[in-house]
N, C-alpha and C. Protein backbone atom coordinates (compact mmCIF):
# COMPACT_ATOMS: atom_id res chain seq x y z
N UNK A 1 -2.35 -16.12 7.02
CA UNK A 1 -1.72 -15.55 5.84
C UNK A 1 -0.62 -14.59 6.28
N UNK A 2 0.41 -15.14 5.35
CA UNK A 2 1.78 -14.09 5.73
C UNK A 2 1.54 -12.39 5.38
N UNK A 3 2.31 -11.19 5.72
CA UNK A 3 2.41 -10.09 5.08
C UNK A 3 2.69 -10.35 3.62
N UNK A 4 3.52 -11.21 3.46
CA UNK A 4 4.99 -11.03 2.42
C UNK A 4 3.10 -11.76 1.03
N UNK A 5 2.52 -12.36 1.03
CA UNK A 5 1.24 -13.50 0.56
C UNK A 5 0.46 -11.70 0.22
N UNK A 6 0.42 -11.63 1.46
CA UNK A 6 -0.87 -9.80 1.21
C UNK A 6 0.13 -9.04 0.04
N UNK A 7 1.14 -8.61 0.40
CA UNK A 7 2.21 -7.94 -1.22
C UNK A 7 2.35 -8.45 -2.32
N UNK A 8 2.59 -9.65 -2.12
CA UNK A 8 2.68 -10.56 -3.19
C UNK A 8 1.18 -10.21 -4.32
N UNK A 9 -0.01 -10.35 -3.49
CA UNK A 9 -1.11 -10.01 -3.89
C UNK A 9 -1.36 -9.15 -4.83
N UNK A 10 -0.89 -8.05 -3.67
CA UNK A 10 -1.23 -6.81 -4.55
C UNK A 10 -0.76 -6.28 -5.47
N UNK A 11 0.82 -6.45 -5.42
CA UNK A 11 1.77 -6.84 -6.64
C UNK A 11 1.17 -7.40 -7.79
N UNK A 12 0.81 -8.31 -8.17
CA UNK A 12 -0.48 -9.40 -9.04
C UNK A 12 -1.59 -8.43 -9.37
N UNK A 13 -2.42 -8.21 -8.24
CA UNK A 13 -3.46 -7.32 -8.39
C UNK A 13 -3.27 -5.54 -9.51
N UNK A 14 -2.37 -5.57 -9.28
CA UNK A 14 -1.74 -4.27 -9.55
C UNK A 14 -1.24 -4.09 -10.91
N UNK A 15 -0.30 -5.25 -11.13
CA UNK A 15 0.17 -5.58 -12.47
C UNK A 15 -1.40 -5.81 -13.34
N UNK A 16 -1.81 -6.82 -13.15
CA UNK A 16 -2.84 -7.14 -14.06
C UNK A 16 -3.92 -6.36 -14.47
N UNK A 17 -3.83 -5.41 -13.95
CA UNK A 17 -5.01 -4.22 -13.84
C UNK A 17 -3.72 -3.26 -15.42
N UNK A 18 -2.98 -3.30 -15.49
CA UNK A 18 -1.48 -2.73 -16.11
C UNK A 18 -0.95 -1.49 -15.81
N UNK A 19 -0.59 -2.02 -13.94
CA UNK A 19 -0.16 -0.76 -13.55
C UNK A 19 1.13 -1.23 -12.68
N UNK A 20 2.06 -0.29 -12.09
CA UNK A 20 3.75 -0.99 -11.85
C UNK A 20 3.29 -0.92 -10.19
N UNK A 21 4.32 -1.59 -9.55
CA UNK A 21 4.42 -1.40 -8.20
C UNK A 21 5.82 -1.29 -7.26
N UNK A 22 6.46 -0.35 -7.50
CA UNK A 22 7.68 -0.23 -6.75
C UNK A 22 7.93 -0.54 -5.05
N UNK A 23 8.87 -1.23 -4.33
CA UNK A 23 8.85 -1.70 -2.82
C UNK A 23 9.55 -0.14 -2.61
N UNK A 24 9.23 0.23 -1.37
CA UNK A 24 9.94 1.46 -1.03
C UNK A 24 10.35 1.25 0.40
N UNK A 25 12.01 1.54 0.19
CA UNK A 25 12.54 1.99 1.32
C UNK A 25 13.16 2.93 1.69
N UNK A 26 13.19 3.30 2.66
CA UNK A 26 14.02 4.48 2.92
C UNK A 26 14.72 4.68 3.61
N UNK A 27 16.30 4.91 3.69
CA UNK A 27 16.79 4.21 4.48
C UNK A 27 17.30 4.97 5.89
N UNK A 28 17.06 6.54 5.41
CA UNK A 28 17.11 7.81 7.09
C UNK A 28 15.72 7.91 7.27
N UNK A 29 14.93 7.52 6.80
CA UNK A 29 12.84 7.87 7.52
C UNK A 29 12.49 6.33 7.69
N UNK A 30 12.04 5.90 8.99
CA UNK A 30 11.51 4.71 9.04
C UNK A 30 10.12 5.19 9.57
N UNK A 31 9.39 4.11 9.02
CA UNK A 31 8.03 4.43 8.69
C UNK A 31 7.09 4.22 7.84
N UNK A 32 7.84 4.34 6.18
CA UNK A 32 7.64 4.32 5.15
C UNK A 32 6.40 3.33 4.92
N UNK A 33 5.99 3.66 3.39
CA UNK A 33 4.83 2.65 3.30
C UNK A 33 5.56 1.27 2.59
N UNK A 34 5.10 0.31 2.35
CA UNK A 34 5.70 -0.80 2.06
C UNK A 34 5.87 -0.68 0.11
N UNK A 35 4.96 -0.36 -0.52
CA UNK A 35 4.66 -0.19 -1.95
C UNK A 35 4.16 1.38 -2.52
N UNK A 36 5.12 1.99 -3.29
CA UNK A 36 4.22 2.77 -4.28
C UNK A 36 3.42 1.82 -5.82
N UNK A 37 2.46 2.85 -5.72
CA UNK A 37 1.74 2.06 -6.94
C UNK A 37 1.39 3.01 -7.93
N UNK A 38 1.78 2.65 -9.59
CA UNK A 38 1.54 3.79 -10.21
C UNK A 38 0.51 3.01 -10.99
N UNK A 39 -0.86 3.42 -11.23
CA UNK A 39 -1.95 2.86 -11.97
C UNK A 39 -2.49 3.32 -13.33
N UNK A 40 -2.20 2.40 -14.13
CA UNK A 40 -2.75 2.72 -15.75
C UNK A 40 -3.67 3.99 -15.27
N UNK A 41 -4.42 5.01 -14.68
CA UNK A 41 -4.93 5.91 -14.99
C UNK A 41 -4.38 6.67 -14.34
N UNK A 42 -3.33 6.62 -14.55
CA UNK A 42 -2.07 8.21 -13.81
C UNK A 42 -2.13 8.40 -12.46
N UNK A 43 -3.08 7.57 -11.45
CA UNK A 43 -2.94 7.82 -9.92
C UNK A 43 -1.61 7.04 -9.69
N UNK A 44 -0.75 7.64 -8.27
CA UNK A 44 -0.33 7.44 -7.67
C UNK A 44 -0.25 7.14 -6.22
N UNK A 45 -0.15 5.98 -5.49
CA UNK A 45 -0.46 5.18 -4.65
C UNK A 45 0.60 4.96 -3.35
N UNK A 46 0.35 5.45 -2.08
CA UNK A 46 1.55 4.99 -1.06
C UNK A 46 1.10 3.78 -0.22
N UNK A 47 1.11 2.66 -0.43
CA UNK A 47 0.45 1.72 0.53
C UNK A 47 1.06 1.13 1.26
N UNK A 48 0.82 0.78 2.38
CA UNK A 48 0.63 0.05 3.11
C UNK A 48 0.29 -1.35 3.60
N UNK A 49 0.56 -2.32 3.34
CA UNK A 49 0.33 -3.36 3.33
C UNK A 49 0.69 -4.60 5.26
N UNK A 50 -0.31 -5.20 5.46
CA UNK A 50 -0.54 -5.56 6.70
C UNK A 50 -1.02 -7.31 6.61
N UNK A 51 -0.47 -8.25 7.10
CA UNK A 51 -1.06 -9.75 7.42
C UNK A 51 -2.79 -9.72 7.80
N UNK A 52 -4.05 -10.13 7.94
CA UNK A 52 -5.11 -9.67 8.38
C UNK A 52 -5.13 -9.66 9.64
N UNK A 53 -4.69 -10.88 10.11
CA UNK A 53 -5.14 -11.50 11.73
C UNK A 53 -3.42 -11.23 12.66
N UNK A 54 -3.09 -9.78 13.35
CA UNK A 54 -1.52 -9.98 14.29
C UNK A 54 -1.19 -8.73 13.58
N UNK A 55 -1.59 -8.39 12.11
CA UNK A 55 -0.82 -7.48 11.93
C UNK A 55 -0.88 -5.92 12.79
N UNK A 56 -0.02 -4.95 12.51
CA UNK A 56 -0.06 -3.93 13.34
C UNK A 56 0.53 -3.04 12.67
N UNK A 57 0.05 -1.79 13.11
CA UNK A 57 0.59 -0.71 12.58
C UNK A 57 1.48 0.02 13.42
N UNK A 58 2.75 0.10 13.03
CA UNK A 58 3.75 0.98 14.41
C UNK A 58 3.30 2.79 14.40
N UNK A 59 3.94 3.16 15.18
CA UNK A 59 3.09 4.51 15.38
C UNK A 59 3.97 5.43 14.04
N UNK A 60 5.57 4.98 13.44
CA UNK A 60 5.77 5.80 12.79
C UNK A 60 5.20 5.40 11.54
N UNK A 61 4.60 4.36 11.01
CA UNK A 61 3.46 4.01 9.96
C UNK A 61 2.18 5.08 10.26
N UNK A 62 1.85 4.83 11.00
CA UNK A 62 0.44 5.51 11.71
C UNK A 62 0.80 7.59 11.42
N UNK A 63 2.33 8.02 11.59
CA UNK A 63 2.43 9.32 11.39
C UNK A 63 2.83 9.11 9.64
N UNK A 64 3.20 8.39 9.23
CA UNK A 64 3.37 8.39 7.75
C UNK A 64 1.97 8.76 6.99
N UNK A 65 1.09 7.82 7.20
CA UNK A 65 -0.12 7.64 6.56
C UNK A 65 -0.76 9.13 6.90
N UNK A 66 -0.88 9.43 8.57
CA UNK A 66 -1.34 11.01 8.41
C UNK A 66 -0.81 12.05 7.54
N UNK A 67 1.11 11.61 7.62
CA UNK A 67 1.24 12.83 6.73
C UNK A 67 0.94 13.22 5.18
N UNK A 68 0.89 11.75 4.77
CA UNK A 68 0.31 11.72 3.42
C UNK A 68 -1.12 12.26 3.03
N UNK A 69 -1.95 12.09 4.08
CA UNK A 69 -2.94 12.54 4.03
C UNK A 69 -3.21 14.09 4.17
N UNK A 70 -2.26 14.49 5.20
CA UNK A 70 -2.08 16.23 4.88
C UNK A 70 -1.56 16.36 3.94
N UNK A 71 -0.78 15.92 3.43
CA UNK A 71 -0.08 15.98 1.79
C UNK A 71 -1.35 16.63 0.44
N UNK A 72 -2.32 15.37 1.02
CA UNK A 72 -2.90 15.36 0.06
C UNK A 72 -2.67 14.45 -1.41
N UNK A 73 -2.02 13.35 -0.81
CA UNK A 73 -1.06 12.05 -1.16
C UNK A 73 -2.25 11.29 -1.22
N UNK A 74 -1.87 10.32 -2.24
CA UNK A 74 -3.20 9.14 -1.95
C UNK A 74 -2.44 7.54 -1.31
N UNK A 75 -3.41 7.51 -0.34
CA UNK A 75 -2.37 6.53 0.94
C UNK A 75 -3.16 5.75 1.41
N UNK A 76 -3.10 4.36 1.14
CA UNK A 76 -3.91 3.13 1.85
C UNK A 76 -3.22 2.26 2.46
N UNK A 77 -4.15 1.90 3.94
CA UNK A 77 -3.05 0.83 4.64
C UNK A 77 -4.17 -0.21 3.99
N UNK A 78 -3.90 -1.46 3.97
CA UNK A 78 -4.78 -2.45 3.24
C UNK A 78 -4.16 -3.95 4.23
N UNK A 79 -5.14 -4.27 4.43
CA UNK A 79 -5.04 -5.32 5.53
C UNK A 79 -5.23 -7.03 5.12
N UNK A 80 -6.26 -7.22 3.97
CA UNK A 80 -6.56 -8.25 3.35
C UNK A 80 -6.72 -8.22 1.83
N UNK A 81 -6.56 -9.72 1.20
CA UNK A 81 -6.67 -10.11 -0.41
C UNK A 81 -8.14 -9.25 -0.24
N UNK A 82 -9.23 -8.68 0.17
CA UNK A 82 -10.42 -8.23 -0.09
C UNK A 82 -10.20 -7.39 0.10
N UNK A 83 -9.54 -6.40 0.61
CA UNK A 83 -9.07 -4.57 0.94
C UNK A 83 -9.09 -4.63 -0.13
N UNK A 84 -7.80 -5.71 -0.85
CA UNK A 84 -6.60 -5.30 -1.83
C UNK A 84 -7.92 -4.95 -3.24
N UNK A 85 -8.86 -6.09 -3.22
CA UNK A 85 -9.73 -5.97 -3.83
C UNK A 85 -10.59 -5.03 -4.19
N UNK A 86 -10.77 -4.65 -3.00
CA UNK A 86 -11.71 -3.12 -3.15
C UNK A 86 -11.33 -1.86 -3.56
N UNK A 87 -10.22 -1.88 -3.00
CA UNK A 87 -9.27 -0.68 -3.26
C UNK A 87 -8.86 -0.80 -4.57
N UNK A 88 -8.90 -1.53 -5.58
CA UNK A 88 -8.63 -1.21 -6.77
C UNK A 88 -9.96 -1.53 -7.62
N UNK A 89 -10.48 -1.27 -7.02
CA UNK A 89 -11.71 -1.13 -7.91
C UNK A 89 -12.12 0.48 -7.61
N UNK A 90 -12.01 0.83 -6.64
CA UNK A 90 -11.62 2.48 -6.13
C UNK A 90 -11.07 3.18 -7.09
N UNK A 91 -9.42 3.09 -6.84
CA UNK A 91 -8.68 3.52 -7.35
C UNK A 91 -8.05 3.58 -8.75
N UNK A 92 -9.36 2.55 -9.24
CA UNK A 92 -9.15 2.24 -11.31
C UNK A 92 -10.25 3.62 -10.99
């Protein structure tokens, strides 16, 4: 399974639940997470999105996700259609 199949996903996953999903780039910070997600119950989402089997996390992903987490940001790297799954059953 491609990355682009895992977004696509969650994109789907995301909408149908009736919540938006913006691609984020940035174009002086590389690193960034691949999707914000804003969810019918007012959370806001920085994710991460990964192929299951090759994918990888580069180290400035890896300092993104920490900093969100000192933030106090809500930040998931999500690796499979079953992360994607879980995590929004979480995050509803």
């Amino acid at each position: 399974m491609r990355e682009s199949e895992v977004e696509n996903y969650f994109k789907w996953v995301v909408e149908r639940a009736g919540g938006m999903t913006y691609k984020f780039t940035s174009p002086n910070q590389r690193g960034v997470c691949d999707r914000i997600a804003c969810l019918p119950n007012g959370a806001t989402w920085f994710v991460e999105l990964k192929r299951p089997k090759g994918g990888k996390l580069a180290p400035l992903q890896k300092y993104f996700g920490e900093e969100m987490t000192r933030l106090n940001q809500r930040y998931a790297c999500l690796w499979s259609i079953d992360e994607i799954d879980q995590w929004m059953t979480r995050a509803l």
